[in-house]
Protein backbone atom coordinates (compact mmCIF):
# COMPACT_ATOMS: atom_id res chain seq x y z
CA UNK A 1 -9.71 -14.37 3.69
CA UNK A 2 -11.55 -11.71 2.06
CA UNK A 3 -11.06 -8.03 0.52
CA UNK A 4 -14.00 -5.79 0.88
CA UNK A 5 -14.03 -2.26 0.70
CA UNK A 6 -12.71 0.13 3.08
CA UNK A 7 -15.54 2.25 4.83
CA UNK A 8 -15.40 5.03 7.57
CA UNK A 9 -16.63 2.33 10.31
CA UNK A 10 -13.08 0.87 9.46
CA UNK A 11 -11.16 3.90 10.55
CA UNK A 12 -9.97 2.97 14.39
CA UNK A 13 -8.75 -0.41 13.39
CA UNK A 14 -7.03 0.94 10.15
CA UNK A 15 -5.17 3.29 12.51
CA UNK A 16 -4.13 0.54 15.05
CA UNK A 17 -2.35 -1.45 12.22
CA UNK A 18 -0.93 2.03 10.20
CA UNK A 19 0.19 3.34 13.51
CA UNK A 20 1.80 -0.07 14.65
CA UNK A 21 3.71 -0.55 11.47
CA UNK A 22 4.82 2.79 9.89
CA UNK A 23 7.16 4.86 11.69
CA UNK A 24 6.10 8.01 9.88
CA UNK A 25 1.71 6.54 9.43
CA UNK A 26 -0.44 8.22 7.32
CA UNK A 27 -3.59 9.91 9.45
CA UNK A 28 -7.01 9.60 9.64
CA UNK A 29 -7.58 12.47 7.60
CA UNK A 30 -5.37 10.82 4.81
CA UNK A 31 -7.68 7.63 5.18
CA UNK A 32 -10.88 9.67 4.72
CA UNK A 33 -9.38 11.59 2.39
CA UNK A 34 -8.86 8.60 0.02
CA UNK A 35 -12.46 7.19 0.53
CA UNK A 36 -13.86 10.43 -0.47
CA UNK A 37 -11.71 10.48 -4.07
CA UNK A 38 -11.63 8.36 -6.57
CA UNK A 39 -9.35 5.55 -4.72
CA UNK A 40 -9.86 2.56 -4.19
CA UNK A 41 -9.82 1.54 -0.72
CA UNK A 42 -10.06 -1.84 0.04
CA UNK A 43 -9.91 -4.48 3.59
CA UNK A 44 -8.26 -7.48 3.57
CA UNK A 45 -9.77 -9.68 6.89
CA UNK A 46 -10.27 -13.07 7.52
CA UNK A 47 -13.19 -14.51 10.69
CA UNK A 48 -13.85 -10.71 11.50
CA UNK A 49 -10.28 -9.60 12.12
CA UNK A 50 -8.65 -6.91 9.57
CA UNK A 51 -5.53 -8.38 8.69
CA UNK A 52 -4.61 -5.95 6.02
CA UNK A 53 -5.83 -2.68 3.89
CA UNK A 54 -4.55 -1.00 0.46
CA UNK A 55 -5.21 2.06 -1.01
CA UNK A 56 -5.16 2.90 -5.00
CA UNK A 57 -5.06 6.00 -7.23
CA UNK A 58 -6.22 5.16 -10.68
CA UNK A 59 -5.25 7.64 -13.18
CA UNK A 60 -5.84 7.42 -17.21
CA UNK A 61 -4.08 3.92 -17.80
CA UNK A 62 -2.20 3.40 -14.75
CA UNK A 63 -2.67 2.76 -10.58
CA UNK A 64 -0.30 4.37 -8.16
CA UNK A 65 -0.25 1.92 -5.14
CA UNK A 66 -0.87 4.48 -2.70
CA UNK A 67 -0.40 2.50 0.56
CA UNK A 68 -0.52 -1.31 1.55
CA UNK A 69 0.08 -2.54 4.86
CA UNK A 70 -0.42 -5.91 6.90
CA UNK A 71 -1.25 -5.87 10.60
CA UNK A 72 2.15 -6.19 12.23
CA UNK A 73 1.53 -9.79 14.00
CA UNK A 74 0.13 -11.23 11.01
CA UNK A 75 3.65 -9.89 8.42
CA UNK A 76 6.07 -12.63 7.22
CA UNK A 77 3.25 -15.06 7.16
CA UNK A 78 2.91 -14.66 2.90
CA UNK A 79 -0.25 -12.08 3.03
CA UNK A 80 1.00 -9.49 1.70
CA UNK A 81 2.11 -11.26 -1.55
CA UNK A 82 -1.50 -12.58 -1.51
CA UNK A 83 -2.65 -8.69 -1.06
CA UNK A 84 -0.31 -7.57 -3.53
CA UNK A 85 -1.23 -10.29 -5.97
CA UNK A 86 -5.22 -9.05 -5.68
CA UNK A 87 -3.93 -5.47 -5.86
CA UNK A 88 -2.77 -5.88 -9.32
CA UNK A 89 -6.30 -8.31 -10.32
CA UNK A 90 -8.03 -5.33 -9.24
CA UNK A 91 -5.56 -3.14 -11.79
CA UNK A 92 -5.75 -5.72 -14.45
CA UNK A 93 -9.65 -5.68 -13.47
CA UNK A 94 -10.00 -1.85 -14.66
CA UNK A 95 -7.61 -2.53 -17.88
CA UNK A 96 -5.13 -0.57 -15.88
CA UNK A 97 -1.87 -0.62 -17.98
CA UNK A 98 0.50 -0.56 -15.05
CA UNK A 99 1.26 -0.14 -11.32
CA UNK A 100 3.84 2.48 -10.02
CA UNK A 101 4.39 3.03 -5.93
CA UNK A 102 7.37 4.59 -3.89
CA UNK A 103 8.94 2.68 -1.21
CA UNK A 104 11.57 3.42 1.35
CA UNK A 105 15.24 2.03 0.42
CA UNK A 106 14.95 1.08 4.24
CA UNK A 107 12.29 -1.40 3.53
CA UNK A 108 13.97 -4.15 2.61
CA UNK A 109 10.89 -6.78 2.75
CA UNK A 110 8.84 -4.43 0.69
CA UNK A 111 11.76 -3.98 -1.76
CA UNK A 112 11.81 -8.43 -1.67
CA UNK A 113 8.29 -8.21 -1.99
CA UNK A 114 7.87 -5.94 -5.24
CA UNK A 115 10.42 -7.17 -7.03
CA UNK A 116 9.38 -10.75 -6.42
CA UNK A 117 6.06 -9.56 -8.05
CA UNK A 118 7.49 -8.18 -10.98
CA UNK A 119 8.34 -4.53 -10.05
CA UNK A 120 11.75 -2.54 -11.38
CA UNK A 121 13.22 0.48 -10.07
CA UNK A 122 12.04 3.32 -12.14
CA UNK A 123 13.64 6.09 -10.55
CA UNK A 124 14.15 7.78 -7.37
CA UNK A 125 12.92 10.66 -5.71
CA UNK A 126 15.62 12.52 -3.34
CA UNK A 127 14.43 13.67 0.08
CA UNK A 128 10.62 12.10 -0.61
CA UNK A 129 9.88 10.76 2.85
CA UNK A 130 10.57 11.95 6.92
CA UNK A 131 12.97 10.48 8.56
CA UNK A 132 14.47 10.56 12.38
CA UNK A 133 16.33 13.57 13.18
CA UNK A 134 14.68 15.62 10.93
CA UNK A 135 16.47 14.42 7.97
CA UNK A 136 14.59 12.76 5.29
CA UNK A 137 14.57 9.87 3.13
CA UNK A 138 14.61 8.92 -0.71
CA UNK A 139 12.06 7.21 -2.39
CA UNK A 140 12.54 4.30 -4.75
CA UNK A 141 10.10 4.41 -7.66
CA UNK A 142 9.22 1.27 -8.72
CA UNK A 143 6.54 0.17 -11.55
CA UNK A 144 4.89 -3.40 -12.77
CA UNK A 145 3.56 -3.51 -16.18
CA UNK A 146 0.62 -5.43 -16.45
C-alpha cells in the first residue's frame, strides 16, 4: 500500500468511492477545487486499485482534515486507521501543531476511529451538515494535538 498524491486523472475513481460511501458526497468540483488550493490531496492504493483518498487544509499551525474516505468494500478491514495514522505523519511532517475535522454524530465508526487515534470532542456545530427530509445534521468538532 501506498499514498501518492491526488491528481485530476484520479477524478472518476475518487467519485465512485465518495459517491458509494457518503450519503450527502462531496462533487467533482469540490475535488478539483482542493487540488487547485493549497490542500493536500493525497491516494491511498495498493497493486493499481485506489483503496482510499484524504484531503487536508493546512492553515498557520494546524490541518483541518477536510475529507477521508475508504472504498466501501475495502472499510472494516483496519485501513483507515492506517490512513489516518499517515494523515497525521504528514501533519507532524509540516510541524503542524494539531488536527481538527467535523464528523457526523451518525458516524459511529468514524467517531470509534478518531477517538481511538487520540481525538476529543471540541465542540459542536448545530445544523452543519444535510440530512434526509430536508432537515440537517450537527457536526461534532473534534481535534488531535500533535
Amino acid at each position: 500500500m501506498r499514498l501518492r498524491e491526488m491528481n485530476l486523472a484520479d477524478m472518476d475513481a475518487i467519485m465512485r468511492i465518495e459517491q458509494r460511501v457518503h450519503a450527502h458526497p462531496w462533487t467533482r468540483g469540490n475535488f478539483t477545487d482542493a487540488l487547485k488550493s493549497d490542500c493536500i490531496c493525497k491516494v491511498y492504493e495498493a497493486d493499481g486499485e485506489m483503496l482510499g483518498y484524504v484531503v487536508l487544509m493546512p492553515a498557520v499551525d494546524e490541518v483541518q482534515l477536510l475529507n477521508i474516505s475508504i472504498a466501501a468494500g475495502h472499510q472494516r478491514k483496519g485501513l483507515g486507521r492506517k490512513l489516518l495514522e499517515e494523515t497525521m505523519k504528514i501533519a507532524r511532517g509540516l510541524n503542524m501543531r494539531r488536527i481538527l475535522l467535523e464528523v457526523r454524530p451518525s458516524n459511529g465508526a468514524a467517531l470509534g476511529l478518531y477517538r481511538a487515534a487520540g481525538f476529543s470532542q471540541i465542540g459542536l456545530r448545530r445544523g452543519y451538515y444535510p440530512s434526509e427530509d430536508n432537515r440537517r445534521e450537527d457536526a461534532v468538532v473534534m481535534e488531535c494535538e500533535l
